[in-house]
Protein backbone atom coordinates (compact mmCIF):
# COMPACT_ATOMS: atom_id res chain seq x y z
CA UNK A 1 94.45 75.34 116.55
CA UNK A 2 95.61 77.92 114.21
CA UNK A 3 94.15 81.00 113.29
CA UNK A 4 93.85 82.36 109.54
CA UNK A 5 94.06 85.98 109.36
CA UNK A 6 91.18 85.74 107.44
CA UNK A 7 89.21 83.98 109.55
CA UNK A 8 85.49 84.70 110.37
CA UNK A 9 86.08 87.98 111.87
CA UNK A 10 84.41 90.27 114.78
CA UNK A 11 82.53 93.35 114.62
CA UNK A 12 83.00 96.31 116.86
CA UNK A 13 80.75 98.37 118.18
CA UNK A 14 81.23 101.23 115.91
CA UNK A 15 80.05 98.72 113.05
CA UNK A 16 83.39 98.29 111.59
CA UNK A 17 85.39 94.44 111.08
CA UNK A 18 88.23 93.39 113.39
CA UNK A 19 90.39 91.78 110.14
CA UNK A 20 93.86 92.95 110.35
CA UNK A 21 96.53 90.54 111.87
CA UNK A 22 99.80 91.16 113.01
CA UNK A 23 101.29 90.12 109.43
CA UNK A 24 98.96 92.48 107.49
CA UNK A 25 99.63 95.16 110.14
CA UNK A 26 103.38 94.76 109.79
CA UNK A 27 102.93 94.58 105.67
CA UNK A 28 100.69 97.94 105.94
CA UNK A 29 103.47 99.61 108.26
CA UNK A 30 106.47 98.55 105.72
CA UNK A 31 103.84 99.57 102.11
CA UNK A 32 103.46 103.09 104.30
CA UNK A 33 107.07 103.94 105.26
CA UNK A 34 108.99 102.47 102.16
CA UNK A 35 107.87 105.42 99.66
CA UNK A 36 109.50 107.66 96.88
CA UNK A 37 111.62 109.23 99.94
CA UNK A 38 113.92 105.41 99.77
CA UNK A 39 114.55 106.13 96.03
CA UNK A 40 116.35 109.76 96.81
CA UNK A 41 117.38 109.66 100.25
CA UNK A 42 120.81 107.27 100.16
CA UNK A 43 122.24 110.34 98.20
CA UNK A 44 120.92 113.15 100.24
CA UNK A 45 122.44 111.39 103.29
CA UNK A 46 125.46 111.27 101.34
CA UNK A 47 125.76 114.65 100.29
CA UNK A 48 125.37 115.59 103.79
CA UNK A 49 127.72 112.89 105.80
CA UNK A 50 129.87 111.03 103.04
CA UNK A 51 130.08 107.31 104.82
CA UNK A 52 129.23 108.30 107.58
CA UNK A 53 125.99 108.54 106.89
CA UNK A 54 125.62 105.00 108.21
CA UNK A 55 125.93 106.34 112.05
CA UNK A 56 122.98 108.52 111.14
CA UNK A 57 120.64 105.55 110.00
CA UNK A 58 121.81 104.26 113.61
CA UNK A 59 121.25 107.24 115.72
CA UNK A 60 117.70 107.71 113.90
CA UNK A 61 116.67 104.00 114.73
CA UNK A 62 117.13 104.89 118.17
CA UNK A 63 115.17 107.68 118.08
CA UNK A 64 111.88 106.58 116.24
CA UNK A 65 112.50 103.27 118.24
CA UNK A 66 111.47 105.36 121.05
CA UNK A 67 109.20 107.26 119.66
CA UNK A 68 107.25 103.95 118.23
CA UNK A 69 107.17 102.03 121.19
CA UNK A 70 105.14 104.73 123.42
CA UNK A 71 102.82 104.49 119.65
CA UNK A 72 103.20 100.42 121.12
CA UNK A 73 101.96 101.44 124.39
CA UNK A 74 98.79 103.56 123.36
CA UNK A 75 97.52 101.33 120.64
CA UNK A 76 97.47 98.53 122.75
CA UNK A 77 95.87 100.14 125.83
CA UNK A 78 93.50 102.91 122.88
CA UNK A 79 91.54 99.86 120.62
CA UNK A 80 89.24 102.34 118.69
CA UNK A 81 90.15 103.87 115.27
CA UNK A 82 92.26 107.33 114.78
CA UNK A 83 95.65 106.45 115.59
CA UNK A 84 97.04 108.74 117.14
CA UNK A 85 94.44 111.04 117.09
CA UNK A 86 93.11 108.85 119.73
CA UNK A 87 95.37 108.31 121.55
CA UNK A 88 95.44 112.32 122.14
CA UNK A 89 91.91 113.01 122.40
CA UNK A 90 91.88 110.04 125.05
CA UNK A 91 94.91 111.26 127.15
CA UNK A 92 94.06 115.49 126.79
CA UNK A 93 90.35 115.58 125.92
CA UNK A 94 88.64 117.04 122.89
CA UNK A 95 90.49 120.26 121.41
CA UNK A 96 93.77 117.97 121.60
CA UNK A 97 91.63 115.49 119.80
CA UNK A 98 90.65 117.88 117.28
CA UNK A 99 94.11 119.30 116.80
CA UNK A 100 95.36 115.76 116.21
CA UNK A 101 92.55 114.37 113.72
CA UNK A 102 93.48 117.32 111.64
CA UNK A 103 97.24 117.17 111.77
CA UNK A 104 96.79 113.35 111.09
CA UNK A 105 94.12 113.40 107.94
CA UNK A 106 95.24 116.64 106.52
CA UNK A 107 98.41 118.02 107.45
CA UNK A 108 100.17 114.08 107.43
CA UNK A 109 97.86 112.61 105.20
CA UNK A 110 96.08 114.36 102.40
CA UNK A 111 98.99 116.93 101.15
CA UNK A 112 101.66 113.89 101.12
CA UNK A 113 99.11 111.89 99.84
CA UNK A 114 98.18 114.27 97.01
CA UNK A 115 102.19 114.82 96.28
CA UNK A 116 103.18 111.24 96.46
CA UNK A 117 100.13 110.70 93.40
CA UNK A 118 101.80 113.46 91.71
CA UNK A 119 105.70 111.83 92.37
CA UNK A 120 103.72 108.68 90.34
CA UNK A 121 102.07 110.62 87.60
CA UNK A 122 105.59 112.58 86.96
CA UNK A 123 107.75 108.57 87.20
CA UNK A 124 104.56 107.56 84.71
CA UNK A 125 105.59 110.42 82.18
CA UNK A 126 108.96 108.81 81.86
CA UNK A 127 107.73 105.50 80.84
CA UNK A 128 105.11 106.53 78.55
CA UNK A 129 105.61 110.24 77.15
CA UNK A 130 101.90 110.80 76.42
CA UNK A 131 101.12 111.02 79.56
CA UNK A 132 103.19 114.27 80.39
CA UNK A 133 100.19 116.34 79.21
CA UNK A 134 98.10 118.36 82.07
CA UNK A 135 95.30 116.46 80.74
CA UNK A 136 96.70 112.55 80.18
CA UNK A 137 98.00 113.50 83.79
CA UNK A 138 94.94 114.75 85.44
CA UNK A 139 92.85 111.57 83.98
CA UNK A 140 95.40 109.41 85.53
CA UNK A 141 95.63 111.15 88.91
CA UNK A 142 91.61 110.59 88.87
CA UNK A 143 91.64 106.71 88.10
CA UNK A 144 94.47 106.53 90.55
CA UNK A 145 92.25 107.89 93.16
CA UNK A 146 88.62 106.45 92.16
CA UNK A 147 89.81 103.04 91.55
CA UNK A 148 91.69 102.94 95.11
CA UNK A 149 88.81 104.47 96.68
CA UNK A 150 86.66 101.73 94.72
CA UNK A 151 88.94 98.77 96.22
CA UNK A 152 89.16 99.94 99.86
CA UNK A 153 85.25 100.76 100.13
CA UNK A 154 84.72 96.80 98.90
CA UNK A 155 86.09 95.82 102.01
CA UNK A 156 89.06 96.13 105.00
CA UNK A 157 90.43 92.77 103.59
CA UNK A 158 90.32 93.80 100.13
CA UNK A 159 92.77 97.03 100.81
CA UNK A 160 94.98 94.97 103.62
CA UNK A 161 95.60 92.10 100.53
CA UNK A 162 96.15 94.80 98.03
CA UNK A 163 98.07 96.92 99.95
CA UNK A 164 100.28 93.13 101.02
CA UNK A 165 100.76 93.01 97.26
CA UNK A 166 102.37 96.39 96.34
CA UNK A 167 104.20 95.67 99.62
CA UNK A 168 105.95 92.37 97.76
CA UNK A 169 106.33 94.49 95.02
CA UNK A 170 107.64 96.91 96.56
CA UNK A 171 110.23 94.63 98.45
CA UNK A 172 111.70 92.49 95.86
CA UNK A 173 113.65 95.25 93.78
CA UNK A 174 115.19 96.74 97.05
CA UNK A 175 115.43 93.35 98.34
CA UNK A 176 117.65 92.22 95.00
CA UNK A 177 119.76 95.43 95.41
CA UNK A 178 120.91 94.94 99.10
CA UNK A 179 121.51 90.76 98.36
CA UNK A 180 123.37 90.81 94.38
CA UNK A 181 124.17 94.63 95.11
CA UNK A 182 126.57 93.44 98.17
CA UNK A 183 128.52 91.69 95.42
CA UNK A 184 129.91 94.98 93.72
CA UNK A 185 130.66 97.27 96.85
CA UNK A 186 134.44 98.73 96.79
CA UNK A 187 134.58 98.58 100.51
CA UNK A 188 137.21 101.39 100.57
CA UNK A 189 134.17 103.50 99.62
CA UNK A 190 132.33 102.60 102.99
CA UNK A 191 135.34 103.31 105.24
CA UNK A 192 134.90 106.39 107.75
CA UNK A 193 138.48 108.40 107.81
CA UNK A 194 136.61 111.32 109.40
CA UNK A 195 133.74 111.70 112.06
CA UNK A 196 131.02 114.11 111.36
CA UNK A 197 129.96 117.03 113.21
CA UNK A 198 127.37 117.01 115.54
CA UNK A 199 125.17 119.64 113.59
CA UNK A 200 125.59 117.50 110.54
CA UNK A 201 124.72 114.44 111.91
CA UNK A 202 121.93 116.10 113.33
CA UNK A 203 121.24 117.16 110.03
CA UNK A 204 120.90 113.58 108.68
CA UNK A 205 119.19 112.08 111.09
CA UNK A 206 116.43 114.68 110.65
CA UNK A 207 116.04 114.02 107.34
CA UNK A 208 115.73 110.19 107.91
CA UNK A 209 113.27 110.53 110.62
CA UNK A 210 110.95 112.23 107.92
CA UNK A 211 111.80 109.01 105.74
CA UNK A 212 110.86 106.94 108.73
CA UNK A 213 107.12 108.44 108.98
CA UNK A 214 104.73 106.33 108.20
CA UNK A 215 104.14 103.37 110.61
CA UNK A 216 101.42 105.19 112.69
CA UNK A 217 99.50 106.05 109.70
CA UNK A 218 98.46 102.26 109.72
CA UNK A 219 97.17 102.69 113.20
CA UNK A 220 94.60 105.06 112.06
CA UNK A 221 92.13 101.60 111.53
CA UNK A 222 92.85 100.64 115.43
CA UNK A 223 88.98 99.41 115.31
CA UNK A 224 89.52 97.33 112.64
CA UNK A 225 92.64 96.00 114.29
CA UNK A 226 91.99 91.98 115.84
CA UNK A 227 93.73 91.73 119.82
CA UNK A 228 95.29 95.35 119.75
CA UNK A 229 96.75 94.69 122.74
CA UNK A 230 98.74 91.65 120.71
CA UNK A 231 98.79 92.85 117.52
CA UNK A 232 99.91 97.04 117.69
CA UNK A 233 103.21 95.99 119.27
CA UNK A 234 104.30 92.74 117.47
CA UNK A 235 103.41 94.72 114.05
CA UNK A 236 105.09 97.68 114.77
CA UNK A 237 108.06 96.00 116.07
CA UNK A 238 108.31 93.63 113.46
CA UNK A 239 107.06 96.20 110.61
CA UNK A 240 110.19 99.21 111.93
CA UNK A 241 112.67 96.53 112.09
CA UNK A 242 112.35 95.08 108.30
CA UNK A 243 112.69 98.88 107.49
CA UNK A 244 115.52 99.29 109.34
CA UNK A 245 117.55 96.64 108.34
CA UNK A 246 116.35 97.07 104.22
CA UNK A 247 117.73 101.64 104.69
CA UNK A 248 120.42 100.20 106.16
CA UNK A 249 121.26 98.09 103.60
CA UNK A 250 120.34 100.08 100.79
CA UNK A 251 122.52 103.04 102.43
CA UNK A 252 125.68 100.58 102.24
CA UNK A 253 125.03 98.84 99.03
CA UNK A 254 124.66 102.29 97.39
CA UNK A 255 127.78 104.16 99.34
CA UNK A 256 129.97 100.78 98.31
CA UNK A 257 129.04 100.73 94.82
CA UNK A 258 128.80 104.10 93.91
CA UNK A 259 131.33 105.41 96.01
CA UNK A 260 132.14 109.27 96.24
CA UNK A 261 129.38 109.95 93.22
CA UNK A 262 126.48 108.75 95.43
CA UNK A 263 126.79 111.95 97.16
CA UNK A 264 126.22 113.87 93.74
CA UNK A 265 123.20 111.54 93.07
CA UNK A 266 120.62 113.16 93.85
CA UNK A 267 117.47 112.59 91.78
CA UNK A 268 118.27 108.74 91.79
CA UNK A 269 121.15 107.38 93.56
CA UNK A 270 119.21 103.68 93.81
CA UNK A 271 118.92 103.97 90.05
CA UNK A 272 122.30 104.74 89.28
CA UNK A 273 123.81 101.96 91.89
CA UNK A 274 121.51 99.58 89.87
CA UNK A 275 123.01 100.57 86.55
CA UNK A 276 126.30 100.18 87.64
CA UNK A 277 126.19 96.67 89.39
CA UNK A 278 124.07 95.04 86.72
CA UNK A 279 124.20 96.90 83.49
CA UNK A 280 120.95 98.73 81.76
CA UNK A 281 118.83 96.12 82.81
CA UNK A 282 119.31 97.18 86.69
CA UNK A 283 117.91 100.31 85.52
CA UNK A 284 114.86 99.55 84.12
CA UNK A 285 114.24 97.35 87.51
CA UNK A 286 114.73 100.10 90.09
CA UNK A 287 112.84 102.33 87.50
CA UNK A 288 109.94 99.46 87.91
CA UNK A 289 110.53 98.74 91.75
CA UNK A 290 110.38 102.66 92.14
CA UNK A 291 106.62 102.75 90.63
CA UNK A 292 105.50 100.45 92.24
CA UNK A 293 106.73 101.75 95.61
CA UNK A 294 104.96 105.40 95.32
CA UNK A 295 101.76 103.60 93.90
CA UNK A 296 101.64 101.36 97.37
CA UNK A 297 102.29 104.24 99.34
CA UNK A 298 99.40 106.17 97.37
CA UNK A 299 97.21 103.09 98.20
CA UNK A 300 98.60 102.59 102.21
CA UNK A 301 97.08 105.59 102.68
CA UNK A 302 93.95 105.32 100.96
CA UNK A 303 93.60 102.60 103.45
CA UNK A 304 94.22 103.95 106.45
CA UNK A 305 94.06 107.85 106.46
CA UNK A 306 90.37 107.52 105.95
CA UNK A 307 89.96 105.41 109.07
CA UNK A 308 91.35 108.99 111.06
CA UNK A 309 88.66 111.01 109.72
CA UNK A 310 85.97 108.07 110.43
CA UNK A 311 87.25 108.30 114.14
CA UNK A 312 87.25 112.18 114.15
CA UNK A 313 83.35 112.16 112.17
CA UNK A 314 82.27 109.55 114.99
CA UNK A 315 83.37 112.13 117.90
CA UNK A 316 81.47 114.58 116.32
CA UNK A 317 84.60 116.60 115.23
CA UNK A 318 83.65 116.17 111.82
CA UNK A 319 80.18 115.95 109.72
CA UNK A 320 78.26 113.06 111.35
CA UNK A 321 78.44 111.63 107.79
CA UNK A 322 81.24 110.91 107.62
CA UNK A 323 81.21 108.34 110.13
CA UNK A 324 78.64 105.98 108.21
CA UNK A 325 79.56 102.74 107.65
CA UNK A 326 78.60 100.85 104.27
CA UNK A 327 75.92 98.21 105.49
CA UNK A 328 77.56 95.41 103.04
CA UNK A 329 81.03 96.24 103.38
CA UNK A 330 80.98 97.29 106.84
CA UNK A 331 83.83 100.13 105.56
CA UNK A 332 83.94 103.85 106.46
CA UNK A 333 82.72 104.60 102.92
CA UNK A 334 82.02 108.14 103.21
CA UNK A 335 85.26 109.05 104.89
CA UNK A 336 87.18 107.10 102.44
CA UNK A 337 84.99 108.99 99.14
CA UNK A 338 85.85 112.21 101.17
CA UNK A 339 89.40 111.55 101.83
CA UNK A 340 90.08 110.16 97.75
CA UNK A 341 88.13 113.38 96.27
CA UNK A 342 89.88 115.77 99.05
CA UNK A 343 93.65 114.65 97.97
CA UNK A 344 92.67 113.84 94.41
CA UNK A 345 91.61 117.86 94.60
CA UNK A 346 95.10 118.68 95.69
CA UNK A 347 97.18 116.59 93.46
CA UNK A 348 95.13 117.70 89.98
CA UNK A 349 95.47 121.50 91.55
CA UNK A 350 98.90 121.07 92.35
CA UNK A 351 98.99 124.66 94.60
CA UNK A 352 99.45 122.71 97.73
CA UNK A 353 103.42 122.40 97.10
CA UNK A 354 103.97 125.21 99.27
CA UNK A 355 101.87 123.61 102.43
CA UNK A 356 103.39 120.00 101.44
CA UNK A 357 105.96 120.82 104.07
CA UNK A 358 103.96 121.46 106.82
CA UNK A 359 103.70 117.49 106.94
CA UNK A 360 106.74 117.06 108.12
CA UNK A 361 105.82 119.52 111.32
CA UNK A 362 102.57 117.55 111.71
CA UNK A 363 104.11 113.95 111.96
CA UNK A 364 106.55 115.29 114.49
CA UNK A 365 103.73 117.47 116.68
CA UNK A 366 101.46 113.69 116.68
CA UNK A 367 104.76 112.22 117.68
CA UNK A 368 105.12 114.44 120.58
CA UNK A 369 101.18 113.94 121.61
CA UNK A 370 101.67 110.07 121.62
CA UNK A 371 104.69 109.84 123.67
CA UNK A 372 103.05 112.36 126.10
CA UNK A 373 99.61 110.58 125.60
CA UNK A 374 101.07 107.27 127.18
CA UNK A 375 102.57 108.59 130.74
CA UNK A 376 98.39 109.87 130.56
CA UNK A 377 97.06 107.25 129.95
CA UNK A 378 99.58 105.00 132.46
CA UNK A 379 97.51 107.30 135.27
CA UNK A 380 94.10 106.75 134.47
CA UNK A 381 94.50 102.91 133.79
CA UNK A 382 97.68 101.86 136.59
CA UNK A 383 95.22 99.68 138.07
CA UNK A 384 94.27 97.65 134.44
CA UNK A 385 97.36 96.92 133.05
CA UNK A 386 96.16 92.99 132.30
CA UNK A 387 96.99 92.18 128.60
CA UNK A 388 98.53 96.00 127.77
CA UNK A 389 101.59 96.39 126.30
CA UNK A 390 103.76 98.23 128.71
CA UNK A 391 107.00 100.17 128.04
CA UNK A 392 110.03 98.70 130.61
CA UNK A 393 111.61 101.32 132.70
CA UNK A 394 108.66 103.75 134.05
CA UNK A 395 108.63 107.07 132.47
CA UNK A 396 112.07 106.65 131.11
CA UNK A 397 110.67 105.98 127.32
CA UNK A 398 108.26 108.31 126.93
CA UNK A 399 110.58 111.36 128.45
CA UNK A 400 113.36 110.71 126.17
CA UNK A 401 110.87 110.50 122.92
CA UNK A 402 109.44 113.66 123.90
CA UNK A 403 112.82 115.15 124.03
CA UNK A 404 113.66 113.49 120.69
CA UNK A 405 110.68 115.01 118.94
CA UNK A 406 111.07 118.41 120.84
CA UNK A 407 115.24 118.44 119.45
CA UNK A 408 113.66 117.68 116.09
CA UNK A 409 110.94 119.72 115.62
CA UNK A 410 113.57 122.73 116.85
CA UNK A 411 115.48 121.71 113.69
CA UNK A 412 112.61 123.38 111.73
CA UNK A 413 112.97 126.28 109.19
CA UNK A 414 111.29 129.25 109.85
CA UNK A 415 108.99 128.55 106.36
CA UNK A 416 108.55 125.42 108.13
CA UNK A 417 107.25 126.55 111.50
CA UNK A 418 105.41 129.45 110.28
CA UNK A 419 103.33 126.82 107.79
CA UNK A 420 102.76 124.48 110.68
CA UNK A 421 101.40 127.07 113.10
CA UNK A 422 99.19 128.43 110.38
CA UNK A 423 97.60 125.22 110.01
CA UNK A 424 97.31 124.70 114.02
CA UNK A 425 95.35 128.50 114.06
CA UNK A 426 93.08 127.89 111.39
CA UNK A 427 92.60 124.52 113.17
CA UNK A 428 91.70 126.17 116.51
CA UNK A 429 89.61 128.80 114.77
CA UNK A 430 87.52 125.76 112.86
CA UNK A 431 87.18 124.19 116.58
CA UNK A 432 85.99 127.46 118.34
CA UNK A 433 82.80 127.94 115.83
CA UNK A 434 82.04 124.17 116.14
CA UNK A 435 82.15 124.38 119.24
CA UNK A 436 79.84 127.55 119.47
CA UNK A 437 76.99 125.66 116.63
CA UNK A 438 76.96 122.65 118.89
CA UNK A 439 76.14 125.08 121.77
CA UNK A 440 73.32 126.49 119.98
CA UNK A 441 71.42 123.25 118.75
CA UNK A 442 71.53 121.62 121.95
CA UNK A 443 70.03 125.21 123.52
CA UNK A 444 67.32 124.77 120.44
């Protein structure tokens, strides 16, 4: 017999709905990692490594390959929500945790969050001047935020189905690029008459590891998540590998059409491809396709970023409150009201552009405390490995993603680093004089 998705689903024991599949998981991991970043990064890559920018899109599916299936490994074996947050907190106790649920929430979530909303109010300017004001801006930034919030606290099913449809959306555009696109590449353009150097290629593959990020922000709901054990591998796997293919595309459509001018278009190479293959019309269709893109991202992670502060609010590393749980909707309500006002704050204020790039550091730190988190976890559970996903060749996997992330994150500039370890003190500091009030009430 089969199954709908939507079938009459389970509750968990921390109240919440087990009602995401492997197809909405996959079509949550594609809405999060196909952002603005698609729209600008063919010519960045460019700029960088001409055509041979393709061998970076290669080398960097190799290395979040890795890095995703140990994410594979610990989401099957970790069922409860946080992501990766849980996975760490599981595998290195609490101050790990409570590093993690704050690089997660805030330092990968809120600030991109806040910036993507503000990449959608600046695209919604161009369409319709009269919202370039602070103020037209400001109201829009606010619906954006309340009337996600609003469809996400209705229900688990009713942001997986609207997150499916900006995912279409999102799709068909990029989708009609790649297919018609293919029609109008000067394949001279894509030839390779010289190879890169290393520190180059390096280069580019940084850079499209940071377009990569996403996927494990849909992990965050793992307790919302039906069969983990199933589901967290086949949706990643199938979720990295429609993104894979689609850059890859896009990358050669774009260098083929465009030619040696991709690399001098910068703000919006997909744009410009468009216009050239299919006249003024192609324009005004990326222009759409690109809108709709940044508003699913905004609304992937209105969907799922919440779920990591739920997780960290349940283990007492946040208010208590935070981890209620609407008694119709059976959603984190609170967390997701918190979240929305939190990122709406930054993206009205707009002084977070200097911290925006401690993201990146963040993604790459939770990266580095999953793949460590599984050879962990593979020692306190050898002896119940029934129905886990299990990475083939022992430690091999998780060694070399470590070393992946390690390379990366020593890519970092020093505005970069210095940002990123800010965050981790201030983080340490917040966890010390919890730590010390928790003390106290249970002496009281």
């Amino acid at each position: 017999m089969k199954h709908s998705e939507f079938e009459e689903p389970e509750v968990t024991g921390e109240g919440l709905i087990r009602a995401i599949g492997v197809r909405s998981l996959s079509l949550s991991i594609i809405n999060l990692i196909i952002g603005a970043g698609i729209f600008v990064l063919p010519g960045l890559v460019a700029a960088l490594l001409g055509p041979a920018a393709i061998l970076a899109y290669l080398l960097c599916s190799v290395a979040v390959a890795l890095v995703f299936l140990c994410f594979a490994e610990a989401g099957s074996r970790v069922s409860r929500s946080g992501g990766a947050y849980a996975y760490i907190e599981e595998a290195f106790g609490p101050y790990a945790g409570f590093l993690a649920a704050t690089l997660l929430w805030f330092g990968w979530g809120a600030l991109a969050n806040a910036a993507v909303a503000i990449a959608l109010a600046d695209m919604m300017g161009i369409a319709f001047p009269t919202l370039n004001t602070a103020f037209s801006k400001g109201v829009f930034i606010v619906l954006l935020f309340g009337g996600l919030a609003w469809i996400n606290i209705r229900g688990v099913r009713s942001g997986v189905r609207f997150a499916a449809i900006n995912t279409y959306g999102k799709l068909i555009p990029l989708t009609v690029l790649v297919v018609f696109g293919a029609f109008f590449i000067q394949w001279d353009n894509v030839v390779i008459s010289s190879m890169p150097s290393f520190s180059s290629l390096g280069a580019g593959t940084l850079l499209l590891v940071f377009a990569f990020g996403g996927a494990e922000i849909a992990l965050n709901a793992g307790g919302e998540i039906k069969n983990p054990a199933r589901t967290v591998p086949l949706g990643l796997l199938i979720g990295i590998g429609v993104v894979f293919v689609l850059y890859m595309g896009i990358q050669g459509v774009a260098q083929g059409v465009l030619g040696a001018d991709l690399a001098t278009s910068l703000e919006a190479p997909l744009v410009a491809t468009a216009e050239r293959a299919f006249g003024p019309w192609g324009k005004t269709f990326l222009l759409i396709g690109a809108g709709i893109s940044i508003f699913g991202v905004t609304s992937g992670h209105i969907l799922s970023n919440p779920r990591a502060v739920f997780a960290a609010a349940r283990d007492g590393l946040l208010p208590s409150r935070l981890a209620a749980v609407h008694p119709v909707y059976k959603t984190p309500h609170a967390a997701i009201i918190f979240y929305s006002v939190l990122a709406c704050g930054f993206a009205l204020s707009g002084s977070f552009k200097t911290l925006a790039v401690v993201s990146s550091g963040s993604v790459l730190l939770l990266y580095l405390g999953c793949s460590l988190a599984v050879l962990t976890l593979r020692k306190r559970k050898m002896g119940s490995t029934k129905g886990v996903f299990v990475i083939p060749f022992g430690p091999l996997v998780p060694v070399l993603s470590s070393l992946v992330v390690v390379w990366l994150l020593s890519n970092m500039t020093y505005e970069e680093a210095s940002g990123l370890g800010l965050l981790l003190a201030v983080t340490s500091v917040l966890y010390v004089v919890q730590l010390t009030v928790m003390k106290r009430r249970n002496r009281v």
